[in-house]
C-alpha atoms as a PDB file:
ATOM      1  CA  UNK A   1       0.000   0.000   0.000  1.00  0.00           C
ATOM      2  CA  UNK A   2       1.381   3.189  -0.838  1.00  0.00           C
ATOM      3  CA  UNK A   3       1.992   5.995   1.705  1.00  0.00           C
ATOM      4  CA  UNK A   4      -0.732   8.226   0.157  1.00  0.00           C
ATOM      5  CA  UNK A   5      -3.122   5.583   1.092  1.00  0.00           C
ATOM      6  CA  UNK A   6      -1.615   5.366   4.514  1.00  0.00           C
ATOM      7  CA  UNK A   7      -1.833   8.489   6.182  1.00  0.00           C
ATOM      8  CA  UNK A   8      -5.318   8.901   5.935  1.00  0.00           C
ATOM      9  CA  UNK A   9      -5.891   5.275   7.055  1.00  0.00           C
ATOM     10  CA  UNK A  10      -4.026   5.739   9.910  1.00  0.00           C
ATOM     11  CA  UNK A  11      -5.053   9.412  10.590  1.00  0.00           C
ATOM     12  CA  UNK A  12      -8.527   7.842  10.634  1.00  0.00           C
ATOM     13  CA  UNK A  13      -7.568   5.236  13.093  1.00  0.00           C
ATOM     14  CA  UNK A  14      -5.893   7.158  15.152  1.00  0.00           C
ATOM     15  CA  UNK A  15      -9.586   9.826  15.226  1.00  0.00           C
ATOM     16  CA  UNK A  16     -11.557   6.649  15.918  1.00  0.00           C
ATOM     17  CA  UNK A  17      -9.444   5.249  19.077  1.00  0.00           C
ATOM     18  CA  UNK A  18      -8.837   8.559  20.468  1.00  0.00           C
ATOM     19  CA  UNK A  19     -12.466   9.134  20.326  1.00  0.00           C
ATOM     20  CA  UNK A  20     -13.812   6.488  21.937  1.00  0.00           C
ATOM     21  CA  UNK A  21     -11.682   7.201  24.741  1.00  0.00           C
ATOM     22  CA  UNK A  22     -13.031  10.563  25.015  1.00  0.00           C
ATOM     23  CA  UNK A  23      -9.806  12.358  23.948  1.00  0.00           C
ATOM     24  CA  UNK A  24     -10.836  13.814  20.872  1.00  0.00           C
ATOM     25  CA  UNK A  25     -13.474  16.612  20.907  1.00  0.00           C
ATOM     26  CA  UNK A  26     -12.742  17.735  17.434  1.00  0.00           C
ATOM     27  CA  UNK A  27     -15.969  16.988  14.663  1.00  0.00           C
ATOM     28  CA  UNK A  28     -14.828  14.561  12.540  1.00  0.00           C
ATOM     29  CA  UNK A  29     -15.409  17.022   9.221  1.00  0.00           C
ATOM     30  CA  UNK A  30     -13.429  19.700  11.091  1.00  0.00           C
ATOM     31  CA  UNK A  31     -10.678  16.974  11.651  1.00  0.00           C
ATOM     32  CA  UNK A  32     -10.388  15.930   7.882  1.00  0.00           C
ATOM     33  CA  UNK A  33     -10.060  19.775   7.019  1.00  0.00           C
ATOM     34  CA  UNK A  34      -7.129  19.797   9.766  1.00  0.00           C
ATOM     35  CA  UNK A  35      -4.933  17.195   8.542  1.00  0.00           C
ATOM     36  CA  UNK A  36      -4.903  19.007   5.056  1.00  0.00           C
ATOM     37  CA  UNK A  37      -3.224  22.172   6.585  1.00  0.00           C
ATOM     38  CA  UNK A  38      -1.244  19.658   8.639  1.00  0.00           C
ATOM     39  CA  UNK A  39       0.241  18.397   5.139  1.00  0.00           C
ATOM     40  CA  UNK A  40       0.714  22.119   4.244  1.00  0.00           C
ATOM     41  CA  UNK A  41       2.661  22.959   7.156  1.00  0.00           C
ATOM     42  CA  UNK A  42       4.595  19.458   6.726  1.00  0.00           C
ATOM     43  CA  UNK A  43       3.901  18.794  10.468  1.00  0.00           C
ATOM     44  CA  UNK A  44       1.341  15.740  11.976  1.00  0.00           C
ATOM     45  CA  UNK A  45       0.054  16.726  15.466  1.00  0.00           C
ATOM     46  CA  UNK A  46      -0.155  14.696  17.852  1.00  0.00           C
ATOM     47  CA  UNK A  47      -2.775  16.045  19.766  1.00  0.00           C
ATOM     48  CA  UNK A  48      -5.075  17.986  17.089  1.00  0.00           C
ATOM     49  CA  UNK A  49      -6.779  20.258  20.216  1.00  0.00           C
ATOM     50  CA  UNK A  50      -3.928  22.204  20.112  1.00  0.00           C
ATOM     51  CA  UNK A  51      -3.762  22.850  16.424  1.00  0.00           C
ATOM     52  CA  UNK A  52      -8.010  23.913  16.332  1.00  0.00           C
ATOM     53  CA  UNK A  53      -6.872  26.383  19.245  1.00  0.00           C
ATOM     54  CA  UNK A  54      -4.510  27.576  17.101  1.00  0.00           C
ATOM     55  CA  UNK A  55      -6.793  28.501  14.332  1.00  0.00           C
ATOM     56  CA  UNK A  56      -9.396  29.910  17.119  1.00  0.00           C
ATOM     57  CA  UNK A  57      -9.756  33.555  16.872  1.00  0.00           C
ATOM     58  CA  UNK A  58     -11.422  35.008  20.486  1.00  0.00           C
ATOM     59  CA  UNK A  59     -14.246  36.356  18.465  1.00  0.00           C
ATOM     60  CA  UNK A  60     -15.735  32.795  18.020  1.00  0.00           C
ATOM     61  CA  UNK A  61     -14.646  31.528  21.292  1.00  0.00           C
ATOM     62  CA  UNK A  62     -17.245  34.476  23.013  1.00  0.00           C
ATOM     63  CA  UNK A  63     -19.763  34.135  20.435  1.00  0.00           C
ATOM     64  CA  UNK A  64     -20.314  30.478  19.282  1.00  0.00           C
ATOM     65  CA  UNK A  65     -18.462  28.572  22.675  1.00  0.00           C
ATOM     66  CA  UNK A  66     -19.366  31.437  25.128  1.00  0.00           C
ATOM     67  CA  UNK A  67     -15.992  31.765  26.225  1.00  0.00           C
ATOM     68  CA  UNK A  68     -15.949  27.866  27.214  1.00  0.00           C
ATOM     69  CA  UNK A  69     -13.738  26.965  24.672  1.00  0.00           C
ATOM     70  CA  UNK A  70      -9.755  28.246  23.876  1.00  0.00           C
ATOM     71  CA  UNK A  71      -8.576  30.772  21.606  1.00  0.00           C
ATOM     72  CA  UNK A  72      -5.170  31.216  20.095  1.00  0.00           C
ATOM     73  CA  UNK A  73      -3.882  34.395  21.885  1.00  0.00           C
ATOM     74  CA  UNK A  74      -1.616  32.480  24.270  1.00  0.00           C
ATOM     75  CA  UNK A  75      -0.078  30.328  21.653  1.00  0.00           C
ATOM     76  CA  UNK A  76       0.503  33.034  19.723  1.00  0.00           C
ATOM     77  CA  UNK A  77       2.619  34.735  22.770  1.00  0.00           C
ATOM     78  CA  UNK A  78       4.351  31.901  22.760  1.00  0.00           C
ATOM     79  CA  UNK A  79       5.035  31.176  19.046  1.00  0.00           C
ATOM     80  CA  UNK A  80       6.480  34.818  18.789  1.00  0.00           C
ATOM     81  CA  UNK A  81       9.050  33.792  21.190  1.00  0.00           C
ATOM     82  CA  UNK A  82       9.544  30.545  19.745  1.00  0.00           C
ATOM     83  CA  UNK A  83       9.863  32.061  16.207  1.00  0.00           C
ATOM     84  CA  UNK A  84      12.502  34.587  17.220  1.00  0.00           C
ATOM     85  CA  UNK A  85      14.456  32.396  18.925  1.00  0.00           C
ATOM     86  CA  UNK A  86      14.630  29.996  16.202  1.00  0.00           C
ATOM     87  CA  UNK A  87      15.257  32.455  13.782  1.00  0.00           C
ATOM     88  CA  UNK A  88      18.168  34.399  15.857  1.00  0.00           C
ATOM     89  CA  UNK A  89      19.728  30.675  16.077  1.00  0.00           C
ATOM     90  CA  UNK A  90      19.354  30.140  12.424  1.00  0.00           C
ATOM     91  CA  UNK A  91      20.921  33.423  11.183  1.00  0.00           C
ATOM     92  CA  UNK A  92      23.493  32.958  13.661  1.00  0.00           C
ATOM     93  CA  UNK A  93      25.058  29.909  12.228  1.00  0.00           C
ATOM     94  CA  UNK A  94      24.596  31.216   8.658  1.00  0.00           C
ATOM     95  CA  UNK A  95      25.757  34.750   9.190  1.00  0.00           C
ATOM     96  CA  UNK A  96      28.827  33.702  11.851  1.00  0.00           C
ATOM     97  CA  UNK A  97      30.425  37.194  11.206  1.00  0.00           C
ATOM     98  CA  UNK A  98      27.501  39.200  11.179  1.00  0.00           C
ATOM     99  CA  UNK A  99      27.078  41.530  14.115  1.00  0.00           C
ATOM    100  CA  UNK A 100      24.141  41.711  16.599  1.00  0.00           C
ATOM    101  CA  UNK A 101      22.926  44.835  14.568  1.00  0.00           C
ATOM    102  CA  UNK A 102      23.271  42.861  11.814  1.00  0.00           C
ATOM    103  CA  UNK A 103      21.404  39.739  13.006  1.00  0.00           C
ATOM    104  CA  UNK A 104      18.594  41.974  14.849  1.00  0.00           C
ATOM    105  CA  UNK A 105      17.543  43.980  11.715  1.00  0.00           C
ATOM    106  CA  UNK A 106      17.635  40.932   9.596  1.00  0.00           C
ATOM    107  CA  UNK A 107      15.717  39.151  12.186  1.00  0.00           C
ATOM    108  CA  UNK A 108      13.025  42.168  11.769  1.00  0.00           C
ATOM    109  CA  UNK A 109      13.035  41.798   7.883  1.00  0.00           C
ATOM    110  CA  UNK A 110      11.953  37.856   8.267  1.00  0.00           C
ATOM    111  CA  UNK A 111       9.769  37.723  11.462  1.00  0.00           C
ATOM    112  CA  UNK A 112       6.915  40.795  11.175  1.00  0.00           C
ATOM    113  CA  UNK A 113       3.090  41.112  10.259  1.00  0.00           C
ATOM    114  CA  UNK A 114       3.864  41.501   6.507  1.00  0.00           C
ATOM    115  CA  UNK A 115       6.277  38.753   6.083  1.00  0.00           C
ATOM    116  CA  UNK A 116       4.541  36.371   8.521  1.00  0.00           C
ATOM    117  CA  UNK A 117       0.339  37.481   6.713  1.00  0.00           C
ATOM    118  CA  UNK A 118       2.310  36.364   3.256  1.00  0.00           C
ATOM    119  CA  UNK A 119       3.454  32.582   4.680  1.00  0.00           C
ATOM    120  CA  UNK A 120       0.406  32.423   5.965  1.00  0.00           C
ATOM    121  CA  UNK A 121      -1.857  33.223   2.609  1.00  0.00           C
ATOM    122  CA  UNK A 122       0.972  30.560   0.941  1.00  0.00           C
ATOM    123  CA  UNK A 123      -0.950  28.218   3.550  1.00  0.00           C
ATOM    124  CA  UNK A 124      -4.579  29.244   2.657  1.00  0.00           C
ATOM    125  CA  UNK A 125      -4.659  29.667   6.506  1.00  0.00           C
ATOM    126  CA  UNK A 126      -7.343  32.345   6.037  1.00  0.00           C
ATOM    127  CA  UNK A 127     -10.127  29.192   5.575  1.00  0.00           C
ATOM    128  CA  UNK A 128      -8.981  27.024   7.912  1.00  0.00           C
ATOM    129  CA  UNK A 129      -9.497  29.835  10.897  1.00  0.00           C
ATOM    130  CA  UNK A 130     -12.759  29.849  12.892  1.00  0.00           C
ATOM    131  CA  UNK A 131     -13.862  32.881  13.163  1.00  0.00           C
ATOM    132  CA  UNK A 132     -17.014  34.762  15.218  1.00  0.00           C
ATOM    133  CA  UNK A 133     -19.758  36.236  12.649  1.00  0.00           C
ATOM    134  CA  UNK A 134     -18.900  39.887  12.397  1.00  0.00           C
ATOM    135  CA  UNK A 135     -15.112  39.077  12.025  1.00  0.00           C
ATOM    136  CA  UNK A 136     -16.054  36.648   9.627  1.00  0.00           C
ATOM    137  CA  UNK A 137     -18.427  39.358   7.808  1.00  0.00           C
ATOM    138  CA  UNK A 138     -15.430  42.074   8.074  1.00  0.00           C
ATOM    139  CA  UNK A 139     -13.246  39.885   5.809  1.00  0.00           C
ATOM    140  CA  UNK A 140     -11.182  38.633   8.676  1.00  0.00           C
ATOM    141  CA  UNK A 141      -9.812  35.838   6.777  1.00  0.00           C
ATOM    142  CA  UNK A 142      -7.819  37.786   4.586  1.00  0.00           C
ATOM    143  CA  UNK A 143      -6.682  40.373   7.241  1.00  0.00           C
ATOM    144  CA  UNK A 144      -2.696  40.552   8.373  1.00  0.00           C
ATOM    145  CA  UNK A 145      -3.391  41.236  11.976  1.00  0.00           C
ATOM    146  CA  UNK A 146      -5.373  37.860  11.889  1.00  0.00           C
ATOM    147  CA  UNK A 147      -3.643  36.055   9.673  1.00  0.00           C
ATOM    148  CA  UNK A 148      -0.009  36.546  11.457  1.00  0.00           C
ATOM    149  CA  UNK A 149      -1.508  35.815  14.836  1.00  0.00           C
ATOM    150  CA  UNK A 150      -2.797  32.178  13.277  1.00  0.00           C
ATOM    151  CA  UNK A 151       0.765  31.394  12.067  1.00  0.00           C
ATOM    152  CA  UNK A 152       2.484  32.410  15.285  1.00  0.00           C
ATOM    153  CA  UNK A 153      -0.017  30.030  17.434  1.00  0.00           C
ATOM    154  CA  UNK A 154       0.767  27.609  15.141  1.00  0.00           C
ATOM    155  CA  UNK A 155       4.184  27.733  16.093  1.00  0.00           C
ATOM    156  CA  UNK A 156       3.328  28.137  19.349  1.00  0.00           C
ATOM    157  CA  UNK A 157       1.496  24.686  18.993  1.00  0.00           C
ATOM    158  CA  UNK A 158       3.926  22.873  17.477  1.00  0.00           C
ATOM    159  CA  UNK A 159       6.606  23.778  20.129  1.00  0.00           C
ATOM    160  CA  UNK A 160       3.956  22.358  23.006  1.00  0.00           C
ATOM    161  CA  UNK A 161       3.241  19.500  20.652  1.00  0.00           C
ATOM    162  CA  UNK A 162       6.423  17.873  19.401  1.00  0.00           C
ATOM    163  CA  UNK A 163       9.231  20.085  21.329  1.00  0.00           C
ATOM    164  CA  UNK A 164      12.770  22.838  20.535  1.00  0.00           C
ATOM    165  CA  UNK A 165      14.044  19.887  17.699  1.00  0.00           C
ATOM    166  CA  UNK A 166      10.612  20.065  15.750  1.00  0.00           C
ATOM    167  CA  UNK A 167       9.696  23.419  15.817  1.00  0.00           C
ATOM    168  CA  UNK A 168      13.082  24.253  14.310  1.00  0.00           C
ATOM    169  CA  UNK A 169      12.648  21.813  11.819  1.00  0.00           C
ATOM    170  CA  UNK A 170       8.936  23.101  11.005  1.00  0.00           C
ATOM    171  CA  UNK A 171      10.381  26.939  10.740  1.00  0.00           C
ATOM    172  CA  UNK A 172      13.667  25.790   8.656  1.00  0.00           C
ATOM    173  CA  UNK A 173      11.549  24.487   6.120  1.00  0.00           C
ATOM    174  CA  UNK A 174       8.974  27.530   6.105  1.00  0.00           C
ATOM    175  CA  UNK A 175      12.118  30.246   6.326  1.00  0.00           C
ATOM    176  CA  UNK A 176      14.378  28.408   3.676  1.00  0.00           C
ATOM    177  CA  UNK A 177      14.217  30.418   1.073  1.00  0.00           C
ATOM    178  CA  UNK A 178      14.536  33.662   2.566  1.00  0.00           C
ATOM    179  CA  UNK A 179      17.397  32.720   4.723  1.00  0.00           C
ATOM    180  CA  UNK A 180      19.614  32.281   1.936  1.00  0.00           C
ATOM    181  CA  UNK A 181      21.824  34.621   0.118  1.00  0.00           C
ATOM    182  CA  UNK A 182      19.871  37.075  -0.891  1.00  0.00           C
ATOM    183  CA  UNK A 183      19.634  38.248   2.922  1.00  0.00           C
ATOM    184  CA  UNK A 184      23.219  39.114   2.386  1.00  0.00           C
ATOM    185  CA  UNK A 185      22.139  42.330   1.380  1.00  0.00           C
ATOM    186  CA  UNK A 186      20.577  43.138   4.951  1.00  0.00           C
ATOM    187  CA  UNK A 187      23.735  41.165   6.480  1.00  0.00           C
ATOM    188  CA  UNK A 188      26.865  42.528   4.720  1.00  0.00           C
ATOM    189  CA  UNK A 189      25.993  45.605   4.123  1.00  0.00           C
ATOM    190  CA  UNK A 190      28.108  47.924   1.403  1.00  0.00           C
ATOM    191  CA  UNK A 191      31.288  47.993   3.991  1.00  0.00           C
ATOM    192  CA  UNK A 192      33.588  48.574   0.819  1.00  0.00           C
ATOM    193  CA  UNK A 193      31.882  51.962  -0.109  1.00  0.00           C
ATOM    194  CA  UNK A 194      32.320  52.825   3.432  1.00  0.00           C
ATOM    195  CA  UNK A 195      35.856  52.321   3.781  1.00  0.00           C
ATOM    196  CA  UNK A 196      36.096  54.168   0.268  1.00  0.00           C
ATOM    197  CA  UNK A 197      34.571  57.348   1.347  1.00  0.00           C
ATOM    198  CA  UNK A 198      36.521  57.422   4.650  1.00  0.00           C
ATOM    199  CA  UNK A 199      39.802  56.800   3.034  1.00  0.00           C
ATOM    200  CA  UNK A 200      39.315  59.414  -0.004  1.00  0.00           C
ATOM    201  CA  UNK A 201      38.213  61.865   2.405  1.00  0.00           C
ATOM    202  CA  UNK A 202      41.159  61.719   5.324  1.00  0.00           C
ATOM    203  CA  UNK A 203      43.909  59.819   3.687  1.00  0.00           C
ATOM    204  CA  UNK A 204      43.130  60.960  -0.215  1.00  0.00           C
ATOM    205  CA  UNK A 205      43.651  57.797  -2.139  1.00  0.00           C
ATOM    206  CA  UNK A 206      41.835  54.713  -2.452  1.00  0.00           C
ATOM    207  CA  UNK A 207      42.055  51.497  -0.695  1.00  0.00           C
ATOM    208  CA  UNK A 208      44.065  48.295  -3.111  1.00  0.00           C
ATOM    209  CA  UNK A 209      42.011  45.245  -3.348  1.00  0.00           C
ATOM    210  CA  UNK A 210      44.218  41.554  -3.882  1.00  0.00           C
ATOM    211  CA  UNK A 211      43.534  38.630  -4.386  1.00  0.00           C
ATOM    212  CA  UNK A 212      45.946  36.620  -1.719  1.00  0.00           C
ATOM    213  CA  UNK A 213      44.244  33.262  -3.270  1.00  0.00           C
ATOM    214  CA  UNK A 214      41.660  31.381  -5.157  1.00  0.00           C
ATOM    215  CA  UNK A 215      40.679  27.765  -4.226  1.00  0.00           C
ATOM    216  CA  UNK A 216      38.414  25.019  -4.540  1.00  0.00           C
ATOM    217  CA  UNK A 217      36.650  23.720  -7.869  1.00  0.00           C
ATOM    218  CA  UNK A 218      34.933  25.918 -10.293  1.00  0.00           C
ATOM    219  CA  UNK A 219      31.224  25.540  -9.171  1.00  0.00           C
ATOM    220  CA  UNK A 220      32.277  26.249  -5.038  1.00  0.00           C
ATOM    221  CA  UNK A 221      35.038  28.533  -5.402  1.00  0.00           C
ATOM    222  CA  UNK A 222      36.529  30.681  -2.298  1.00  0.00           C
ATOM    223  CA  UNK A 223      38.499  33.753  -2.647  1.00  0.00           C
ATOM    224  CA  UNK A 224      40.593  35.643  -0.169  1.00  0.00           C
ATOM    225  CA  UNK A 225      41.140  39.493  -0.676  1.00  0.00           C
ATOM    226  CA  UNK A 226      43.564  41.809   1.342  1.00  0.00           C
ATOM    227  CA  UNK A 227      43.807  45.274   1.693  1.00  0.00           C
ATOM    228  CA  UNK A 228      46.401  47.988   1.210  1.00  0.00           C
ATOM    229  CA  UNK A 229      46.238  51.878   1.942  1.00  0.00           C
ATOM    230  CA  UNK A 230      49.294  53.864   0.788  1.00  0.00           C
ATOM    231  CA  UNK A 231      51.025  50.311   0.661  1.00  0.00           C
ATOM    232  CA  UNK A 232      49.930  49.633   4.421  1.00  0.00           C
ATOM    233  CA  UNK A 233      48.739  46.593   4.803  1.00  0.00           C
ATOM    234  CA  UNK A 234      44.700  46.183   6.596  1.00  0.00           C
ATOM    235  CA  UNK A 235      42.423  43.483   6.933  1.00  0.00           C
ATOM    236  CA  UNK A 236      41.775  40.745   5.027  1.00  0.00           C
ATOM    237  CA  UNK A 237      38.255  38.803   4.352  1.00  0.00           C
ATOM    238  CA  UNK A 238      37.476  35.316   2.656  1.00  0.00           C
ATOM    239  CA  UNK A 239      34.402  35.121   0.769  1.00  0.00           C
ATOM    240  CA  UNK A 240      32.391  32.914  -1.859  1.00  0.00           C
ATOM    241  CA  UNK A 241      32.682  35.534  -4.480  1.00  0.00           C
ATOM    242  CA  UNK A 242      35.450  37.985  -4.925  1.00  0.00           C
ATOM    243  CA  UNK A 243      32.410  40.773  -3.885  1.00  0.00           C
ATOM    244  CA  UNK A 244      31.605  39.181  -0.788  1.00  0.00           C
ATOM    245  CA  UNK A 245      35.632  38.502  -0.037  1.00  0.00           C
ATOM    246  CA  UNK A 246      36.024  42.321  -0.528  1.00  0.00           C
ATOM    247  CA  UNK A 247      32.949  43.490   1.988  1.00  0.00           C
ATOM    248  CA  UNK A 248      34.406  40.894   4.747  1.00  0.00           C
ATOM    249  CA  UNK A 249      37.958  42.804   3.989  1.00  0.00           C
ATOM    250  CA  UNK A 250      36.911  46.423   4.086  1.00  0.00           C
ATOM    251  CA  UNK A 251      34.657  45.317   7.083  1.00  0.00           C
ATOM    252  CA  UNK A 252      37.753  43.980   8.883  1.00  0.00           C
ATOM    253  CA  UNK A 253      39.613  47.217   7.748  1.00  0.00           C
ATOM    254  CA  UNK A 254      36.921  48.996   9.256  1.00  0.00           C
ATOM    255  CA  UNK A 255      37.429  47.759  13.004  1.00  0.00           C
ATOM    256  CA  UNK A 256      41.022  48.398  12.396  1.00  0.00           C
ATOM    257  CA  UNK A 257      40.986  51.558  11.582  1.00  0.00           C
ATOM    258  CA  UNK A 258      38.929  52.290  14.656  1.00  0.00           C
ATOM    259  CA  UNK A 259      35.989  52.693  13.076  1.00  0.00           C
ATOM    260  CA  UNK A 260      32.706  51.150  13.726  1.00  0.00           C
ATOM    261  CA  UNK A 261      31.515  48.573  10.996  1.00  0.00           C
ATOM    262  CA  UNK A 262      27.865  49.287  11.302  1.00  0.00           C
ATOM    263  CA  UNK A 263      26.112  52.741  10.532  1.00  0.00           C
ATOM    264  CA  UNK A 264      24.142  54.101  14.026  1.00  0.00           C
ATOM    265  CA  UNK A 265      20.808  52.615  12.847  1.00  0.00           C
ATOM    266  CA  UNK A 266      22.225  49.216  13.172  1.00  0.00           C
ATOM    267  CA  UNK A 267      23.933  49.071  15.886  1.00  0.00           C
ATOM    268  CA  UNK A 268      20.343  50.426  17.725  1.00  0.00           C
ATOM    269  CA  UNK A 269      17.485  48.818  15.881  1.00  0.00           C
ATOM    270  CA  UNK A 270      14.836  49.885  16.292  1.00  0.00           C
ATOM    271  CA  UNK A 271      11.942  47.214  18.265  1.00  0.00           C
END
């Protein structure tokens, strides 16, 4: 039997044992609807009350439970947590010589309402979230606010659900494209036209990129560039590109020179 026969089989036997113990309160319809965001977020639940009080907004907790039942606002204070700490981790051992600045204003570029309200639409979470009748009538599916909340309890499930080692997992796999080398831009910022404009303007020349060496095969090449100033020697910076090999230099030449390598917004971002 193939595996796309098996998960709902044993998603269904799983419903049907749990139920007759009494553990699952979940309608069976609602259920089914569940496990096809579960496949979206590539993460099974193992207990599925968590995941509907994820995708419980307040609204239809007071109006259709009567403030019985749960709503997501405390997983989502935790899932913000969870997601920054995940994502400090991650850009941490990608961007090793990145500064806190750095790391804090890329962190802020990947984890806010307008990057968090666009994963979340990639989802189709808007449908899956139960929602009170005026919030439901004031297109609350489709708003931001809503929609980042949902995907931070989420989060904030999965972490009670399955653990630290899961939820990482989960988030890699959401965050994967955008933590790749594109966020260079927001990490290594243009450090070479810095050290230009300082060295032009109080030394008046121009700082001497070399290449010291060039190794590994064509396709995963690694360059290291050094810098000179009136034939002083500064820092030097290794890089997968002979671009990125000259912003770790000038960064390096930077700090040597006394000066700070990140511009006074970065080094206080803003919360």
């Amino acid at each position: 039997m193939s595996s796309a026969y098996k998960k709902p089989l044993i998603r269904n036997l799983r419903y049907y044992l749990r139920k007759s113990c009494g553990k699952v309160s979940i309608d069976c319809n609602r259920l089914r609807k569940l496990w096809k965001l579960e496949d979206k977020i590539y993460y099974q639940f193992s207990d599925w009350e968590l995941l509907n009080q994820a995708l419980t907004h307040k609204s239809y907790a007071y109006e259709i439970l009567k403030n019985n039942g749960k709503h997501y606002e405390m997983l989502e204070f935790l899932g913000d947590a969870v997601l920054d700490m995940v994502i400090s981790h991650l850009l941490m051992k990608k961007y090793p010589e990145a500064t806190e600045g750095e790391l804090s204003k890329s962190r802020s570029s990947l984890v806010n309402t307008k990057r968090l309200s666009i994963l979340a639409r990639q989802f189709d979470l808007g449908k899956y979230i139960l929602l009170g009748k005026g919030e439901d009538q004031s297109q609350g599916r489709s708003k931001p606010t809503i929609l980042t909340c949902a995907y931070e309890a989420i989060i904030g499930a999965i972490y009670l659900d399955g653990g630290f080692n899961k939820v990482a997992k989960v988030i890699h796999s959401h965050f994967a494209q955008l933590i790749s080398h594109k966020l260079s831009k927001v990490i290594y910022r243009d450090f070479k036209s810095r050290l230009q404009e300082y060295v032009q303007g109080t030394l008046k020349t121009i700082p001497e990129y070399q290449v010291l060496s060039e190794s590994g095969p064509p396709h995963a090449k690694e360059f290291e560039i050094h810098i000179k100033i009136n034939g002083k020697s500064y820092g030097s910076g290794r890089g997968k590109s002979k671009k990125q090999a000259q912003q770790r230099a000038a960064m390096a030449t930077l700090k040597q020179l006394g000066l700070s390598a990140n511009p006074p917004s970065a080094e206080r971002p803003s919360q």
